[in-house]
Protein backbone atom coordinates (compact mmCIF):
# COMPACT_ATOMS: atom_id res chain seq x y z
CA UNK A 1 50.58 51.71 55.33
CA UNK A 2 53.99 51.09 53.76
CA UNK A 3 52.66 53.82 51.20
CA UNK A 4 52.70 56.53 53.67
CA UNK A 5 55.59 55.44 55.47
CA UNK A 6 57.45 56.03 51.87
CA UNK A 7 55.56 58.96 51.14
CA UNK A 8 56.74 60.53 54.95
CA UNK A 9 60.06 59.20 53.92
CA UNK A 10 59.88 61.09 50.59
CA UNK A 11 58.77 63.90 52.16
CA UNK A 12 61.09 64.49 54.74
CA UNK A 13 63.84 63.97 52.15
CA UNK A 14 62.32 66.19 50.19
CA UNK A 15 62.40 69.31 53.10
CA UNK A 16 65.89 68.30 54.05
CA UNK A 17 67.12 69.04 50.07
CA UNK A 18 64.93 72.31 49.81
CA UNK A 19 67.06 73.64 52.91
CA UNK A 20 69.85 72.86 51.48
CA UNK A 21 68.83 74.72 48.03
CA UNK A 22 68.02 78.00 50.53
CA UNK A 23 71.53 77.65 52.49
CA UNK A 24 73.30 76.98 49.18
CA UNK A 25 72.07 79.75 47.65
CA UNK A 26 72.23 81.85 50.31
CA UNK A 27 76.33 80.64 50.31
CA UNK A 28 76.41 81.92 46.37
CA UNK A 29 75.30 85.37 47.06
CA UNK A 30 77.58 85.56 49.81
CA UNK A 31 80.47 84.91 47.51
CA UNK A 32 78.98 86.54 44.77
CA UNK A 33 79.21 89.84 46.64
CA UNK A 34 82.77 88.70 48.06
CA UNK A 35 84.00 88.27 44.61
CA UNK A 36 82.73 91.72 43.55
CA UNK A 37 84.16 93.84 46.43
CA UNK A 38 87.80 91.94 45.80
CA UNK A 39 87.47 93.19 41.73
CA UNK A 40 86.48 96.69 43.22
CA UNK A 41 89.46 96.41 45.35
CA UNK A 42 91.67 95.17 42.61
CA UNK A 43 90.26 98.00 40.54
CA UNK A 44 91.12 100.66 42.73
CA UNK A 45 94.64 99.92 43.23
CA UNK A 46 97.25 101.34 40.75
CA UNK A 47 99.12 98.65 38.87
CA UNK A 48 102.30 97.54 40.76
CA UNK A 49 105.47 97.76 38.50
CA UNK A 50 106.96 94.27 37.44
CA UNK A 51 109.63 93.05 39.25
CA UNK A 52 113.24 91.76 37.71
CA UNK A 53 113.36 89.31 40.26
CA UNK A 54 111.92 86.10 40.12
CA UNK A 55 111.61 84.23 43.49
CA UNK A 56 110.71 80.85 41.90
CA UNK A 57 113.50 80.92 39.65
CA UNK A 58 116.46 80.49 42.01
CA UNK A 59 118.97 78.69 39.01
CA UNK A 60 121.60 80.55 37.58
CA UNK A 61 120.69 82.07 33.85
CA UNK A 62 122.62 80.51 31.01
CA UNK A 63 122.55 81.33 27.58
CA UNK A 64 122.59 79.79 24.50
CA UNK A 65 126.26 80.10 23.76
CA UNK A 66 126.92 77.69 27.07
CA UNK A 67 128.66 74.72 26.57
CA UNK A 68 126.29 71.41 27.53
């Protein structure tokens, strides 16, 4: 009996991962077609022209000549 107890065991396990194979894959085509409508969206928009500013780089520019 503890044969089929581990083979029920086994089993069940086994059902539970196969779901989860079918609902992760189901989650990858999802994003796979998410992925592919943002690059069509990306393609269709005219490149933006670069800015001068740079809001990350809020120091004041120095130049080689500077004294240290």
């Amino acid at each position: 009996m503890a044969q089929t107890a581990k083979q029920e065991r086994d089993e069940a396990e086994l059902a539970r991962l196969q779901a989860r194979v079918c609902e992760l894959e189901a989650t990858n085509e999802t994003l796979g077609k998410a992925i592919g409508l943002l690059h069509a969206m990306n393609a269709e928009e005219p490149d933006a022209a670069p800015t001068s500013s740079d809001p990350d780089d809020s120091s004041p520019s120095t130049t080689n000549s500077s004294p240290s």
